[in-house]
N, C-alpha and C. Protein backbone atom coordinates (compact mmCIF):
# COMPACT_ATOMS: atom_id res chain seq x y z
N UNK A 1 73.02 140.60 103.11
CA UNK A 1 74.11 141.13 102.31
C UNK A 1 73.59 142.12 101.27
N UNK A 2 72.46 141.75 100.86
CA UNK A 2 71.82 143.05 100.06
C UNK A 2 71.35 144.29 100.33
N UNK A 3 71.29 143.82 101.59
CA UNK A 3 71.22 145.39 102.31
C UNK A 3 72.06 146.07 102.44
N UNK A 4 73.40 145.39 103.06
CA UNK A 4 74.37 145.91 102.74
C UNK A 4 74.92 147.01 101.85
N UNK A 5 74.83 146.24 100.69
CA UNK A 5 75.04 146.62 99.49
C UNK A 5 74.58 148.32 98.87
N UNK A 6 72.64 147.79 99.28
CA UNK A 6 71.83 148.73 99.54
C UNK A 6 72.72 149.90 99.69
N UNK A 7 73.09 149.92 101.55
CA UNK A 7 73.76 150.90 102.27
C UNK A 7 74.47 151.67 101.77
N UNK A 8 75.46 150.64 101.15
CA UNK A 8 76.73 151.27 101.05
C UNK A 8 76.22 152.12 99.36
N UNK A 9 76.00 151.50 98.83
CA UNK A 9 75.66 152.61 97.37
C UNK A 9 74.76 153.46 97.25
N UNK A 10 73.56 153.88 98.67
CA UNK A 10 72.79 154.82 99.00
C UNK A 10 74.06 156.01 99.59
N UNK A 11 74.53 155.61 100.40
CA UNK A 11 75.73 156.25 101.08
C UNK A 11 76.61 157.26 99.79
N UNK A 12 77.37 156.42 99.27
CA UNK A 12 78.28 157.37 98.04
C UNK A 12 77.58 158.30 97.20
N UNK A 13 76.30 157.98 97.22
CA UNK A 13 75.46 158.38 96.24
C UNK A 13 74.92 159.52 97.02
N UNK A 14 74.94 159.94 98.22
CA UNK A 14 73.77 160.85 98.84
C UNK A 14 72.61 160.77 98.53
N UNK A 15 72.17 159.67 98.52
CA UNK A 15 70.70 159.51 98.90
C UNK A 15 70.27 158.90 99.84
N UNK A 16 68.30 159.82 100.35
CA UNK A 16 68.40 159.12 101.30
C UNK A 16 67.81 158.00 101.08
N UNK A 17 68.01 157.15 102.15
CA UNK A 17 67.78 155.75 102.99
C UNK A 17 66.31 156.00 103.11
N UNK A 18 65.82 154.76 102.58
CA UNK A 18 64.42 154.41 103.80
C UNK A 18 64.53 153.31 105.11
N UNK A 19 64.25 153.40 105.93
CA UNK A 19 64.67 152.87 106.84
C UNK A 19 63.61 151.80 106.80
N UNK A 20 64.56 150.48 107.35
CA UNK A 20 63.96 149.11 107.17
C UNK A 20 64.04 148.24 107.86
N UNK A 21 63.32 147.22 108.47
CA UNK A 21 63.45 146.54 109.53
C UNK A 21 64.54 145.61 109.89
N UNK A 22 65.09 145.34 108.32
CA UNK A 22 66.19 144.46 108.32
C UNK A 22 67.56 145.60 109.34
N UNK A 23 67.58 146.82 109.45
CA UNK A 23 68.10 147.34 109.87
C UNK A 23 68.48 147.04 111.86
N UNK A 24 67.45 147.12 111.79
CA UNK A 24 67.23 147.10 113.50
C UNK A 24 67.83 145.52 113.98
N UNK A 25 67.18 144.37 112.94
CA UNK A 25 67.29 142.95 113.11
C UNK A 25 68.77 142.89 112.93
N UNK A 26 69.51 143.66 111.82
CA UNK A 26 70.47 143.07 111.50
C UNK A 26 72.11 143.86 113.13
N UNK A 27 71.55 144.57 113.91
CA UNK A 27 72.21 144.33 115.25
C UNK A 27 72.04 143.50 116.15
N UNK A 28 70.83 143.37 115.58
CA UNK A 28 70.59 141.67 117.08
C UNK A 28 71.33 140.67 116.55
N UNK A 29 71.59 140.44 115.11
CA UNK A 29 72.41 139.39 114.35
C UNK A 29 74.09 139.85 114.85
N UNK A 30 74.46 140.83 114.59
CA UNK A 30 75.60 141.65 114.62
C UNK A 30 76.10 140.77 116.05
N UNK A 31 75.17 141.33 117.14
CA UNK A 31 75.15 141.09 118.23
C UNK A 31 75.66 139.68 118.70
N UNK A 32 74.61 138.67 118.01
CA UNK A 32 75.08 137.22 118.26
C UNK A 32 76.23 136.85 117.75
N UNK A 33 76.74 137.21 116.80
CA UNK A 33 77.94 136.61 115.62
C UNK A 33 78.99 137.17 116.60
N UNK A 34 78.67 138.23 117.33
CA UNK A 34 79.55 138.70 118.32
C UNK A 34 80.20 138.05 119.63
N UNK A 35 78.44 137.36 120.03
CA UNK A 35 78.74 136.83 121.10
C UNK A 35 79.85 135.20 121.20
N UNK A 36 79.52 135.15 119.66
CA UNK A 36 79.81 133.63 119.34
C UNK A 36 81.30 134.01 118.90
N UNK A 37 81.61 135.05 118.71
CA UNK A 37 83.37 135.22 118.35
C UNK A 37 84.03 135.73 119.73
N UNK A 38 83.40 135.75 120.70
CA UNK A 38 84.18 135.64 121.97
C UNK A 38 85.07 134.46 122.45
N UNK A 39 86.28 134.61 122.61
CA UNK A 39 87.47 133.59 123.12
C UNK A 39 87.03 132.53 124.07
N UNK A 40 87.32 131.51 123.91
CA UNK A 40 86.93 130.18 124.72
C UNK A 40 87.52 130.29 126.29
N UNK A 41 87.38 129.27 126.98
CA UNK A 41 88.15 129.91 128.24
C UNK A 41 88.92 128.78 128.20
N UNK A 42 90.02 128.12 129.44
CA UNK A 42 91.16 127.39 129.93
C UNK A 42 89.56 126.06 129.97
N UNK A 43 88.71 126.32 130.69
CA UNK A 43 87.96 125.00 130.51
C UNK A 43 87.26 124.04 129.28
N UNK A 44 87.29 124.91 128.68
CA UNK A 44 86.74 124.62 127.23
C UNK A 44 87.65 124.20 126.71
N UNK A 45 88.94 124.43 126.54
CA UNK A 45 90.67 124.03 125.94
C UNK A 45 90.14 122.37 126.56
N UNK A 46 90.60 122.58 127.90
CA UNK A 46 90.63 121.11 128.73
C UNK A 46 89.88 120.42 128.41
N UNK A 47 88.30 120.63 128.15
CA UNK A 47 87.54 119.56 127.51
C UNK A 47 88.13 119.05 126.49
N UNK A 48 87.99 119.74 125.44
CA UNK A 48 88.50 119.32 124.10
C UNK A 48 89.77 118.48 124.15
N UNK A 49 90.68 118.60 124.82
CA UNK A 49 91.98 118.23 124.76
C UNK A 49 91.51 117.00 125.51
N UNK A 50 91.00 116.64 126.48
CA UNK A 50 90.29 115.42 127.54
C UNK A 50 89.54 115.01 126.45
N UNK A 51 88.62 115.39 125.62
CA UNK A 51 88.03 114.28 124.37
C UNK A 51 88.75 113.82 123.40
N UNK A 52 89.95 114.68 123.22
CA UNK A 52 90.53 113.74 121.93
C UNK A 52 91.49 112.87 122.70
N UNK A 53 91.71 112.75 124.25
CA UNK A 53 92.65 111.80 124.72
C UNK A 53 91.84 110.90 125.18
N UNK A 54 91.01 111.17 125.42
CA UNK A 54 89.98 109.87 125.90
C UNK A 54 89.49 108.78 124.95
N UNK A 55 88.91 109.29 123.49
CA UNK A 55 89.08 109.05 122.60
C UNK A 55 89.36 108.12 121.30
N UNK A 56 91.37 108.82 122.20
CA UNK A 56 92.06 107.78 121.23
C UNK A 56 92.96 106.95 122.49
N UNK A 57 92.53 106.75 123.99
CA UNK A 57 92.87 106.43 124.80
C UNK A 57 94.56 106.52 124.93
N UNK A 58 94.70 107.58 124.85
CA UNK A 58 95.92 108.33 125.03
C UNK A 58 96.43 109.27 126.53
N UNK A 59 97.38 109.60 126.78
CA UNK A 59 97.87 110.46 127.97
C UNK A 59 97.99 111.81 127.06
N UNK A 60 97.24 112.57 128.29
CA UNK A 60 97.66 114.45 128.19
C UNK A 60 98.81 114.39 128.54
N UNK A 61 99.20 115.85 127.73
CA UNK A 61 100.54 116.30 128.71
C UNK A 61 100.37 117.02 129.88
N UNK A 62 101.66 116.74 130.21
CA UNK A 62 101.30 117.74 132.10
C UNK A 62 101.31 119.20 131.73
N UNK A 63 101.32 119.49 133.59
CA UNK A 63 100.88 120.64 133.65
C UNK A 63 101.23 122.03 132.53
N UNK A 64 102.91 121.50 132.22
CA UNK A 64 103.59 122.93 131.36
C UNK A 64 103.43 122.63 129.64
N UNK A 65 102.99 121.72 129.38
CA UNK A 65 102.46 121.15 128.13
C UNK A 65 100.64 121.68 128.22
N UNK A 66 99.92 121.24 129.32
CA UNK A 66 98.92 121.73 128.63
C UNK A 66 98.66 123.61 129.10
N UNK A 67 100.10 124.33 129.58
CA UNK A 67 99.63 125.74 129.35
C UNK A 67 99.90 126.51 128.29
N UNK A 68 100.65 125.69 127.67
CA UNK A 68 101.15 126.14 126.21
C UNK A 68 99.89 125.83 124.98
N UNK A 69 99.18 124.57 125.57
CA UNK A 69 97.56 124.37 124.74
C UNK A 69 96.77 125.80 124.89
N UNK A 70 96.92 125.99 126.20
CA UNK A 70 96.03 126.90 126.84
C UNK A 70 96.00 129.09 126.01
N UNK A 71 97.70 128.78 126.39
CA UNK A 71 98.29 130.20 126.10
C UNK A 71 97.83 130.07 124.26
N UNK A 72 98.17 129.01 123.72
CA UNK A 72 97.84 129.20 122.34
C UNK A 72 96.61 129.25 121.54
N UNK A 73 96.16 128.56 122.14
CA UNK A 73 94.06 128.13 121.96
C UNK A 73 93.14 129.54 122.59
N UNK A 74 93.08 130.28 123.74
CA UNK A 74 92.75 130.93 124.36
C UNK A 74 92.07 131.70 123.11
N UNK A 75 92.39 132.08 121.95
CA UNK A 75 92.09 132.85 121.35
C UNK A 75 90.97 133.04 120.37
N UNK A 76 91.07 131.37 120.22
CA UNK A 76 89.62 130.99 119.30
C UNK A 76 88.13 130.66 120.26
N UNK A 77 87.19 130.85 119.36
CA UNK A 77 85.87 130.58 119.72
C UNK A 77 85.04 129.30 120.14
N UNK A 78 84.87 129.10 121.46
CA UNK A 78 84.57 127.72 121.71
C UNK A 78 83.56 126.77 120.45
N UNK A 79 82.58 127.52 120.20
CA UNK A 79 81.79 126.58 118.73
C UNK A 79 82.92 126.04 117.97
N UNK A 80 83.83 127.20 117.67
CA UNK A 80 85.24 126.57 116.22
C UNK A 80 86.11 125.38 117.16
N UNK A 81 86.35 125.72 118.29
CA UNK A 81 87.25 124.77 118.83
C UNK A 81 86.70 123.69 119.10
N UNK A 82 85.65 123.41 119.12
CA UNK A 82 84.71 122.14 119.68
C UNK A 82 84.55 121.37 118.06
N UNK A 83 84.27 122.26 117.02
CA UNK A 83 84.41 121.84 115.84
C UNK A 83 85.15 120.90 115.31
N UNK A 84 86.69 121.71 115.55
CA UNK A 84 87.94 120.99 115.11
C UNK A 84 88.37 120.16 115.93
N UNK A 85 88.09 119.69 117.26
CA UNK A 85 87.74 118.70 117.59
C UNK A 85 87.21 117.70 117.63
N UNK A 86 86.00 117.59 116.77
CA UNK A 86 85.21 116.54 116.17
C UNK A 86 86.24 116.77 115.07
N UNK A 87 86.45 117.22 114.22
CA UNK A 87 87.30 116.78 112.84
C UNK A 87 88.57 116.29 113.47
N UNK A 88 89.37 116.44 114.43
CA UNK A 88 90.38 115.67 114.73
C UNK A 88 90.07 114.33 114.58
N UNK A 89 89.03 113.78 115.53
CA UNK A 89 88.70 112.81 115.99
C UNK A 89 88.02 111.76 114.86
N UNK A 90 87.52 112.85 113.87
CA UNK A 90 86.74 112.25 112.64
C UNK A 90 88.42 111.56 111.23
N UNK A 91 89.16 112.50 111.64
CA UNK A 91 90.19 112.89 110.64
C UNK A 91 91.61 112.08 110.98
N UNK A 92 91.68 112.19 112.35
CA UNK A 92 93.40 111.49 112.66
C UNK A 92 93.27 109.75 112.12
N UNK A 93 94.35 109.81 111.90
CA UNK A 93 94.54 108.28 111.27
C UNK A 93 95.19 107.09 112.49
N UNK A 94 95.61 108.65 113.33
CA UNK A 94 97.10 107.49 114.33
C UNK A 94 96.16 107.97 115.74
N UNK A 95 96.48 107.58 116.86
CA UNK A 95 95.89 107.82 118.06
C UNK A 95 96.90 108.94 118.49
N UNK A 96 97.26 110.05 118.63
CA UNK A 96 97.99 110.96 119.02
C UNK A 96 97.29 111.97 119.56
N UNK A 97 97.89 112.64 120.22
CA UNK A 97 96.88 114.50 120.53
C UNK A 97 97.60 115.80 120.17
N UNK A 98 97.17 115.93 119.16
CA UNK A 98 97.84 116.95 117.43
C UNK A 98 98.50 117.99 118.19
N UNK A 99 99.70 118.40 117.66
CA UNK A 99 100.11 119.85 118.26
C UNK A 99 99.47 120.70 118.54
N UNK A 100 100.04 122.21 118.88
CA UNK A 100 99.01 123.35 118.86
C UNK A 100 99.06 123.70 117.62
N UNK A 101 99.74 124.20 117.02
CA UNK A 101 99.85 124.04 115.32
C UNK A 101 98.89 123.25 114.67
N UNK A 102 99.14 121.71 114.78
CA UNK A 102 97.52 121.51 114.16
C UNK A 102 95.70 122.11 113.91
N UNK A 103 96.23 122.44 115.28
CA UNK A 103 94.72 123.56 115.85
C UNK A 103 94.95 124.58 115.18
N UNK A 104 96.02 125.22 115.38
CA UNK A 104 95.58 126.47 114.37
C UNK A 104 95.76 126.62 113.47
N UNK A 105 96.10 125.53 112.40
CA UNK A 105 96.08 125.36 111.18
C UNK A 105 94.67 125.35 110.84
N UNK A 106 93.95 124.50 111.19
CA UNK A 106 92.54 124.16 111.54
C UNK A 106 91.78 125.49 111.47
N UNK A 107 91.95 126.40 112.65
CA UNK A 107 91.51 127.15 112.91
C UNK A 107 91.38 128.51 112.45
N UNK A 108 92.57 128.46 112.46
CA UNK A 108 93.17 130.64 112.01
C UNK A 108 92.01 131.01 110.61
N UNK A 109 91.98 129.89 109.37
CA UNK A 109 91.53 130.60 108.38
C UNK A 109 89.92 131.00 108.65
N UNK A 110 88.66 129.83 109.18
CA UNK A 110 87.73 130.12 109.50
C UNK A 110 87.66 131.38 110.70
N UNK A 111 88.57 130.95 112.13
CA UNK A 111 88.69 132.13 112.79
C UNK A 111 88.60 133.72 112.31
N UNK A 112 89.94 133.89 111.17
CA UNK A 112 90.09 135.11 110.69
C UNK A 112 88.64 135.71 109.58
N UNK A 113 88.34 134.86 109.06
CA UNK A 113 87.04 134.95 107.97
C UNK A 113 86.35 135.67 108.84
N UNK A 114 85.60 135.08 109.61
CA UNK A 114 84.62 135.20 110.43
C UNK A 114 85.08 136.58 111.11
N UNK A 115 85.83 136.59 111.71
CA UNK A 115 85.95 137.98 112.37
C UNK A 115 86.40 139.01 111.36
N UNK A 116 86.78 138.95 110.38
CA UNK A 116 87.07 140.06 109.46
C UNK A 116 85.22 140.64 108.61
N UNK A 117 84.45 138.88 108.62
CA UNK A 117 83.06 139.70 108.50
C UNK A 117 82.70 140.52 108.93
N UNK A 118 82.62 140.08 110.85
CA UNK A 118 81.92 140.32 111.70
C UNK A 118 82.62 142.09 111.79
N UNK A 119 83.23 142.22 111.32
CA UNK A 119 84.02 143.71 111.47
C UNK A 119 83.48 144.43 110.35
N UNK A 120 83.37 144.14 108.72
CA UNK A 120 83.07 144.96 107.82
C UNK A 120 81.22 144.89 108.14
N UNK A 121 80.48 144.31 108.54
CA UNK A 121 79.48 144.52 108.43
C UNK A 121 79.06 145.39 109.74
N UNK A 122 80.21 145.04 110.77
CA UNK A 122 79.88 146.26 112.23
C UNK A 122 80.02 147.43 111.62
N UNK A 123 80.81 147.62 110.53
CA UNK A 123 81.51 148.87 110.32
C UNK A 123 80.16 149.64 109.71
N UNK A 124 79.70 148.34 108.62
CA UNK A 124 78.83 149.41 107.87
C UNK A 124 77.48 150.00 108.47
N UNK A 125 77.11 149.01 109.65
CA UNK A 125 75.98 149.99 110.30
C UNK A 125 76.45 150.37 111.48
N UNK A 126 77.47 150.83 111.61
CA UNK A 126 77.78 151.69 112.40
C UNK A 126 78.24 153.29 111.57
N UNK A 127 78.34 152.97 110.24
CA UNK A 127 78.24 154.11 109.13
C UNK A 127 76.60 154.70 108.87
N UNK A 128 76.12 153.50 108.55
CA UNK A 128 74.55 153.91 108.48
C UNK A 128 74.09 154.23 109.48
N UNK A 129 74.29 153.94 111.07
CA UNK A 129 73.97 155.01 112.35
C UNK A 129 74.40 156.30 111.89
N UNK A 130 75.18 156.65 111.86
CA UNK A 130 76.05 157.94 111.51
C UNK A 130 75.23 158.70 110.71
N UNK A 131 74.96 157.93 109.55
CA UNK A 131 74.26 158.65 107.88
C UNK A 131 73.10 158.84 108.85
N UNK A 132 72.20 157.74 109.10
CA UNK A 132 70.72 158.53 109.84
C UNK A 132 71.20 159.36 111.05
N UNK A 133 71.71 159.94 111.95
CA UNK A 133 72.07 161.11 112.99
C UNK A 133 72.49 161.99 112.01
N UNK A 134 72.81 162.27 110.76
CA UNK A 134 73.21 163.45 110.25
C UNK A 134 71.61 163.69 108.80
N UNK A 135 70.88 162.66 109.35
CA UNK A 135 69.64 163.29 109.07
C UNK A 135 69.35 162.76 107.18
N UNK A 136 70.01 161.75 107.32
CA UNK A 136 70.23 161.22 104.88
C UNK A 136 69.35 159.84 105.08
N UNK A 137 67.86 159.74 105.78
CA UNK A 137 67.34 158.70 105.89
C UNK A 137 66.13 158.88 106.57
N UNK A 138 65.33 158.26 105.59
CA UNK A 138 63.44 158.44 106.00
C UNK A 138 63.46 157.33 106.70
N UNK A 139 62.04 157.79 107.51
CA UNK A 139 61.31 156.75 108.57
C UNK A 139 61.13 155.86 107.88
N UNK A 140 60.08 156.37 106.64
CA UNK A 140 59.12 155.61 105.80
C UNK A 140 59.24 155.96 104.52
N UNK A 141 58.82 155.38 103.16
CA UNK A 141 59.06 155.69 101.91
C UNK A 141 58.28 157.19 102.01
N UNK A 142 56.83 157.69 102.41
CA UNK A 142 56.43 158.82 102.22
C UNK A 142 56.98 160.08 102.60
N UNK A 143 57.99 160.25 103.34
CA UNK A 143 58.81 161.11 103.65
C UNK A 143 59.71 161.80 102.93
C-alpha cells in the first residue's frame, strides 16, 4: 500500500519513478487476488448447500429451489462461499438451510470490498505501466 501511495503522488507530481521490485511482484499479487475473485461454479454451490444439510441433517430443496441457490450464488468466490458456510454452520442456532438472502447478506459486503480493491490497485499499475511507456521512470536510482 505504500507503494501505492508512492505511485500515485510521484504521478501528480511529475516526477520520475525509480523502478522497484515491489512493482513487478505486485502483478503476480494482482494476478492471484484475481484468480481468487473468480465466480464459483454450480458444483461448488452444491457442495456447500450438501454440507450445511448434511450437517444439520436436513432435506435440500429440489431441483427448482436449488437453481435459484445456483442463479443467485454463481456470483461469489468459492474461498468466500466455503467461508460463509463454515459460519452458517458455526452460527445457526436452528437446523435449517438459510435463504439465498442469508448468503448474500453474508457475502455482498466482503465480496464488494474485495473487488472494489482488487480494481483500484489494477487501476493504479496499470497507470504506472502507462507513466513508464511515456518514459517518467528510471531503471535505477542513477539514472
Amino acid at each position: 500500500m505504500l507503494r501505492v501511495w508512492e505511485i500515485r503522488q510521484a504521478m501528480r507530481r511529475s516526477e520520475k519513478l525509480v523502478k522497484n521490485n515491489i512493482d513487478t511482484e505486485s502483478i503476480n499479487t494482482i494476478q492471484t487476488m484475481a484468480n481468487k475473485l473468480q465466480p464459483c461454479n454450480r458444483k461448488h454451490i452444491a457442495i456447500c448447500i450438501e454440507t450445511i444439510a448434511s450437517t444439520f441433517s436436513i432435506n435440500i430443496p429440489n431441483e427448482l429451489g436449488l437453481e435459484q441457490y445456483f442463479r443467485i450464488l454463481l456470483k461469489y468466490p468459492a474461498s468466500m462461499l466455503t467461508e460463509c458456510t463454515d459460519d452458517i454452520i458455526k452460527t445457526f442456532k436452528y437446523a435449517r438451510l438459510p435463504l439465498p438472502k442469508e448468503f448474500i447478506d453474508r457475502l455482498d459486503t466482503n465480496y464488494e470490498y474485495h473487488k472494489g480493491w482488487l480494481q483500484n490497485i489494477t487501476k493504479t499499475f496499470y497507470d504506472l505501466e502507462m507513466y513508464v511507456q511515456n518514459g517518467n521512470i528510471n531503471k535505477t536510482n542513477k539514472e
